[in-house]
PDB file of N, CA and C in Angstrom:
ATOM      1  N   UNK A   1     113.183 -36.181 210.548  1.00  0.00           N
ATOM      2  CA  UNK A   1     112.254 -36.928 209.746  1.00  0.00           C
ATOM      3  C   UNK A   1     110.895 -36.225 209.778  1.00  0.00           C
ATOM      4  N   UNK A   2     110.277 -36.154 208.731  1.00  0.00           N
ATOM      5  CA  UNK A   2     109.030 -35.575 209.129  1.00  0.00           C
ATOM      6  C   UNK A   2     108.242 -36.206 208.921  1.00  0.00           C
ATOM      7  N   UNK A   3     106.626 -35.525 210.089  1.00  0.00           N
ATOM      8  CA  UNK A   3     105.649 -36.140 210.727  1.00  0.00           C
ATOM      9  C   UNK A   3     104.907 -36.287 208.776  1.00  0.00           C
ATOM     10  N   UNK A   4     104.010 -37.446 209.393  1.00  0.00           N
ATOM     11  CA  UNK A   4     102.843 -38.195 208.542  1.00  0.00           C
ATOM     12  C   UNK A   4     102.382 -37.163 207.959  1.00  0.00           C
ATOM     13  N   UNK A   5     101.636 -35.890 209.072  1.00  0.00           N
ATOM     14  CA  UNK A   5     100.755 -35.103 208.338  1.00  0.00           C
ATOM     15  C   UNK A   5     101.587 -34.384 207.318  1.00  0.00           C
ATOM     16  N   UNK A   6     102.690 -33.798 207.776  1.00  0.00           N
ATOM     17  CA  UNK A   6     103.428 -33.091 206.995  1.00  0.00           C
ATOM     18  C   UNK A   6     103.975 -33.575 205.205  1.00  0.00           C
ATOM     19  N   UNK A   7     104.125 -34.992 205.138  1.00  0.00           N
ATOM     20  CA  UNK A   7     104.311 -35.711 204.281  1.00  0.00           C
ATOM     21  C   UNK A   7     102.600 -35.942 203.110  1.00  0.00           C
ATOM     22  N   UNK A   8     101.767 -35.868 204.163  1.00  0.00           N
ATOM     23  CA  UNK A   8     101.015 -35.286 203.544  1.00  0.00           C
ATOM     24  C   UNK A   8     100.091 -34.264 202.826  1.00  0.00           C
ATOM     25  N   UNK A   9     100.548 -33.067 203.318  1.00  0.00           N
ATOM     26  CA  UNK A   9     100.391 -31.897 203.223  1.00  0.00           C
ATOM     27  C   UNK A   9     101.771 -31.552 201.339  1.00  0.00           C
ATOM     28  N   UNK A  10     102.748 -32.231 202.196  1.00  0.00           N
ATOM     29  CA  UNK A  10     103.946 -32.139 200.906  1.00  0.00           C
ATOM     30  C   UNK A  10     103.013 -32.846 199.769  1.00  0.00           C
ATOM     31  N   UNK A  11     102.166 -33.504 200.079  1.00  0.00           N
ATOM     32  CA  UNK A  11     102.228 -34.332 198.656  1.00  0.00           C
ATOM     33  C   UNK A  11     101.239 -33.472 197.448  1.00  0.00           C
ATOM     34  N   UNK A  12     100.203 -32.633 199.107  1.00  0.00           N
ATOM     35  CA  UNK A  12      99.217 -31.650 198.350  1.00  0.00           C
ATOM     36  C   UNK A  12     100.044 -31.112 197.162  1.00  0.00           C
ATOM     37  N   UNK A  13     100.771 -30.450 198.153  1.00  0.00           N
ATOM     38  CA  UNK A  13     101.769 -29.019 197.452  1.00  0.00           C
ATOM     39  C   UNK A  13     102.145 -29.132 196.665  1.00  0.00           C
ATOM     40  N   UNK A  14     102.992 -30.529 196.227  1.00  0.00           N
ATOM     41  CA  UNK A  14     103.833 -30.885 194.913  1.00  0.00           C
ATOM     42  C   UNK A  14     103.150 -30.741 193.895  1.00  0.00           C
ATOM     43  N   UNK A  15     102.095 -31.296 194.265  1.00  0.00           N
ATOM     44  CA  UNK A  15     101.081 -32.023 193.570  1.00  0.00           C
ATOM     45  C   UNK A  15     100.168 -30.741 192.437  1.00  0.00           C
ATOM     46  N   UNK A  16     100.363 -29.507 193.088  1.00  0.00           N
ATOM     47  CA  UNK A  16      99.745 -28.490 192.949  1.00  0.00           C
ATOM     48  C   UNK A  16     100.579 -27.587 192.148  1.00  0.00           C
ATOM     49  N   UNK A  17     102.032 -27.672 192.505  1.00  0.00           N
ATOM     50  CA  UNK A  17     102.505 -26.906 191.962  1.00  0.00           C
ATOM     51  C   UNK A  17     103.232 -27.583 190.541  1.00  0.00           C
ATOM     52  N   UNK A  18     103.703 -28.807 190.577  1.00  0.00           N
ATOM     53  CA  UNK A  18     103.980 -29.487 189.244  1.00  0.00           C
ATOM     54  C   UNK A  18     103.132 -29.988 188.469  1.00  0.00           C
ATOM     55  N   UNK A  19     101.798 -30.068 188.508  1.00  0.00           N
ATOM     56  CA  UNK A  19     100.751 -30.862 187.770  1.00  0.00           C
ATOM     57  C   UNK A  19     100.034 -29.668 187.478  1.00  0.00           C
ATOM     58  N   UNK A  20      99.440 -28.408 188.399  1.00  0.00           N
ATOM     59  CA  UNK A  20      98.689 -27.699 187.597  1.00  0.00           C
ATOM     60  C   UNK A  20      99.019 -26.308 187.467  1.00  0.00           C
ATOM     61  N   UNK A  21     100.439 -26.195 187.931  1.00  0.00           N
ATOM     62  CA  UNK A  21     100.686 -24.800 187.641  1.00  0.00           C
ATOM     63  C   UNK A  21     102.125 -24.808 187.539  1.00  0.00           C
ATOM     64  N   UNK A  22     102.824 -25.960 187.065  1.00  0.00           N
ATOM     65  CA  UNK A  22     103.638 -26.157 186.031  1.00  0.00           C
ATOM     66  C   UNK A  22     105.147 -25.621 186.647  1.00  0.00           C
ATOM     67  N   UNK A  23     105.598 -25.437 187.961  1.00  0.00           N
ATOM     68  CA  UNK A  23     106.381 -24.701 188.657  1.00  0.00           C
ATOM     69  C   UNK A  23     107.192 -26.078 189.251  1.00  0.00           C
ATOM     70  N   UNK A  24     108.685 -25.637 189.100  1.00  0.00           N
ATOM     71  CA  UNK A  24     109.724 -26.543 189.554  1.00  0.00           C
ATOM     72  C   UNK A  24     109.387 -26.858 191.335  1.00  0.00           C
ATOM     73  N   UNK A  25     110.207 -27.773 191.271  1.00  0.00           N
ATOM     74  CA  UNK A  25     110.644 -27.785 192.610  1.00  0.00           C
ATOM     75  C   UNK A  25     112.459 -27.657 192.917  1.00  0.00           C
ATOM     76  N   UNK A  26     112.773 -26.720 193.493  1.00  0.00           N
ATOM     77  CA  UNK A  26     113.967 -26.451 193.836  1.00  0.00           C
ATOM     78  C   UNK A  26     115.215 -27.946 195.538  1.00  0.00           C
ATOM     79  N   UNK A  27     114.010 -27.398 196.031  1.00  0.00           N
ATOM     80  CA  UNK A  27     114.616 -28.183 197.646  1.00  0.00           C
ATOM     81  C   UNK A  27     113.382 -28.187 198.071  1.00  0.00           C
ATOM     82  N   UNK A  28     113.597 -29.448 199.025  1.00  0.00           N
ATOM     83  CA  UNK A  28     112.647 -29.570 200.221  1.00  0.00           C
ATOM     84  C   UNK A  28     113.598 -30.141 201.170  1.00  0.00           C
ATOM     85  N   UNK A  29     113.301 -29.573 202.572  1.00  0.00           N
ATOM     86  CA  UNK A  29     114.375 -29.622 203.540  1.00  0.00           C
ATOM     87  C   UNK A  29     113.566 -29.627 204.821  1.00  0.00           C
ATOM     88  N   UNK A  30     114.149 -30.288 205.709  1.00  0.00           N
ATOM     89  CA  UNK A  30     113.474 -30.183 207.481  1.00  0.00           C
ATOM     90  C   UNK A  30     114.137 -28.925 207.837  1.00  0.00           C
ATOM     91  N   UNK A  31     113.870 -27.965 208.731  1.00  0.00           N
ATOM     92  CA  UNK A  31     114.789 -27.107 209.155  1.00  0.00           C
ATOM     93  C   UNK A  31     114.751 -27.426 210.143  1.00  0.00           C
ATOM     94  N   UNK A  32     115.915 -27.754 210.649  1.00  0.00           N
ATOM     95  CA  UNK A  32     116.616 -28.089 212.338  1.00  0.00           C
ATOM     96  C   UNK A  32     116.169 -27.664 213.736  1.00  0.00           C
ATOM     97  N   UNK A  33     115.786 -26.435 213.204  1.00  0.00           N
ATOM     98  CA  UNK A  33     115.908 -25.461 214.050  1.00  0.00           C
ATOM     99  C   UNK A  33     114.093 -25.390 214.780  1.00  0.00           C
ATOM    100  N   UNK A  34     112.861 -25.832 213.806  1.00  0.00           N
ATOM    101  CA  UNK A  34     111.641 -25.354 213.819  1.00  0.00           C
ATOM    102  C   UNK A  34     111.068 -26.976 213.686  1.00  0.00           C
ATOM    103  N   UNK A  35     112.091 -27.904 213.410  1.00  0.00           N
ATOM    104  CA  UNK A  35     111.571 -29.018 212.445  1.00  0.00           C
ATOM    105  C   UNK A  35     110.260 -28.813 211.236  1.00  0.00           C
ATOM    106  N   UNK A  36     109.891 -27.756 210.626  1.00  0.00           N
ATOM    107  CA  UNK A  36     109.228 -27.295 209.815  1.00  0.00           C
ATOM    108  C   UNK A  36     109.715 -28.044 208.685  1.00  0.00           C
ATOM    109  N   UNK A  37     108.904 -28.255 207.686  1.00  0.00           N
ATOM    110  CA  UNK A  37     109.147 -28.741 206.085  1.00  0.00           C
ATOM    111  C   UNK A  37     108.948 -27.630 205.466  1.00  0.00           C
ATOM    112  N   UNK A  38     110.506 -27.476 204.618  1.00  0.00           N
ATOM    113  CA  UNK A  38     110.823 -25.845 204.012  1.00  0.00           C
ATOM    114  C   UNK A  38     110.433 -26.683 202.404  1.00  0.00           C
ATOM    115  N   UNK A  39     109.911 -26.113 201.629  1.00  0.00           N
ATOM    116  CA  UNK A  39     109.747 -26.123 200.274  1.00  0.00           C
ATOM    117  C   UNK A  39     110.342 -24.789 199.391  1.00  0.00           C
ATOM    118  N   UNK A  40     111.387 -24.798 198.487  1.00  0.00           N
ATOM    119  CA  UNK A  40     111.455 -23.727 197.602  1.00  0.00           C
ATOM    120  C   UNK A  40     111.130 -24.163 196.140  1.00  0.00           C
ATOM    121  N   UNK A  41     110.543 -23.502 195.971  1.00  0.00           N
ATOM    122  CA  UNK A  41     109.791 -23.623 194.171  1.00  0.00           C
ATOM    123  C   UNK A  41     109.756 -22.158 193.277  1.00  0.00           C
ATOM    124  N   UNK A  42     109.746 -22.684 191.951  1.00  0.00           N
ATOM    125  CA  UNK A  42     109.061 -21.466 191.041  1.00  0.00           C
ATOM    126  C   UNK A  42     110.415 -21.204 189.660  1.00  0.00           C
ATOM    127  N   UNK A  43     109.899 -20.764 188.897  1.00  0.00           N
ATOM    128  CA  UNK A  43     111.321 -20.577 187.855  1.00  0.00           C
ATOM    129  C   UNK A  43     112.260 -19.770 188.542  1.00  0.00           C
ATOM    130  N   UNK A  44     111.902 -18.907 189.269  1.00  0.00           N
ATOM    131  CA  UNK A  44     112.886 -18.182 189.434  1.00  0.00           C
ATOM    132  C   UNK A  44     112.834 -18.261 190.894  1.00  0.00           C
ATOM    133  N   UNK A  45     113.013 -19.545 191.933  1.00  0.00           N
ATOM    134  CA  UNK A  45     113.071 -19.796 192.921  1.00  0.00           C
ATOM    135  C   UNK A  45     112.222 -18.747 193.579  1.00  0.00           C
ATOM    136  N   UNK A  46     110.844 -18.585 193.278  1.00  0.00           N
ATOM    137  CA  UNK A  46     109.725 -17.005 194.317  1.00  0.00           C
ATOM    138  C   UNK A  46     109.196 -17.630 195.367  1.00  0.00           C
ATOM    139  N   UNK A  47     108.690 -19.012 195.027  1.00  0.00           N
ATOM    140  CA  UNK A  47     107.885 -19.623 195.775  1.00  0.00           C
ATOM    141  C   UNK A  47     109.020 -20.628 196.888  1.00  0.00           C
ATOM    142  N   UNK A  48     108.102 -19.542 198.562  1.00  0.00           N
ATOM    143  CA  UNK A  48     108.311 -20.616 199.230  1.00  0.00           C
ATOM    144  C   UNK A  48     106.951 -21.040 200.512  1.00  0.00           C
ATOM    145  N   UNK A  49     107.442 -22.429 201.155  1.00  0.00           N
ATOM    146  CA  UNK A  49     106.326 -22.986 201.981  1.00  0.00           C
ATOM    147  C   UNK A  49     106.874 -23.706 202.887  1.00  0.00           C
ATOM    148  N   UNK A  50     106.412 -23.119 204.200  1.00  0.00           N
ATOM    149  CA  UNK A  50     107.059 -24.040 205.469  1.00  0.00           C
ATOM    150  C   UNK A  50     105.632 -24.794 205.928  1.00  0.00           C
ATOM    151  N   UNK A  51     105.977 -26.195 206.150  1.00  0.00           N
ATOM    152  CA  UNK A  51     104.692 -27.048 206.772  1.00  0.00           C
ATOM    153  C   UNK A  51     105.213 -26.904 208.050  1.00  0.00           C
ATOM    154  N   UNK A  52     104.475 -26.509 209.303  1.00  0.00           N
ATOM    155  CA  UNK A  52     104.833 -27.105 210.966  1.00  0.00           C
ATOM    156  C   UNK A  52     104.397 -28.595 211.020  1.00  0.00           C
ATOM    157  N   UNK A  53     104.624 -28.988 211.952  1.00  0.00           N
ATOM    158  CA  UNK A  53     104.480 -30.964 212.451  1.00  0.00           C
ATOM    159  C   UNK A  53     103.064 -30.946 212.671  1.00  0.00           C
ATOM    160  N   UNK A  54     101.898 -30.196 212.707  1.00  0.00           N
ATOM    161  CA  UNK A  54     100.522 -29.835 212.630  1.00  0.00           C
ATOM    162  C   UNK A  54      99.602 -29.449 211.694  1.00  0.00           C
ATOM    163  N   UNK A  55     100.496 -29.697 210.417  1.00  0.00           N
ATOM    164  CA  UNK A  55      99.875 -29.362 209.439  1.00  0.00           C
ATOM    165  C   UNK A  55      99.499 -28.243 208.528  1.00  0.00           C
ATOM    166  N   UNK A  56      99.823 -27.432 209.365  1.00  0.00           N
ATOM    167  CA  UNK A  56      99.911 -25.817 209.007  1.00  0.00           C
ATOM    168  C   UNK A  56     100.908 -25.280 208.207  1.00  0.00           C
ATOM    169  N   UNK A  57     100.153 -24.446 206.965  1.00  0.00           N
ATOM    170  CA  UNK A  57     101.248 -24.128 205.585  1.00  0.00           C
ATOM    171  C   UNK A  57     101.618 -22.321 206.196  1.00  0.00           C
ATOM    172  N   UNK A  58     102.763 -21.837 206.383  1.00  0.00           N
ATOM    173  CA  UNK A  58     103.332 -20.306 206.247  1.00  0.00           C
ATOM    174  C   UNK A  58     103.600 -20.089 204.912  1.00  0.00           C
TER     175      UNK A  58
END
């Protein structure tokens, strides 16, 4: 499940990439392994973004 901040950080992102720069969203996924929030986006799936449980975008 992911943390508060992270859910909020997702909402930036969405928010950014479907409203002003017009880019799908593919998946958003916890990864098991990092508990990180994986985001893949873009027409041609380019864009990606891992949130950590701290808020921090890779």
């Amino acid at each position: 499940m992911p943390t508060d901040a992270q859910l909020r950080c997702l909402y930036t992102i969405a928010y950014q990439l479907t409203y002003l720069m017009f880019q799908p969203i593919h998946l958003i996924c916890i990864d098991g392994r990092t508990q990180n929030l994986f985001i893949l986006a873009g027409q041609e799936e380019e864009i990606e973004f891992e949130i950590t449980a701290d808020r921090e975008v890779l």
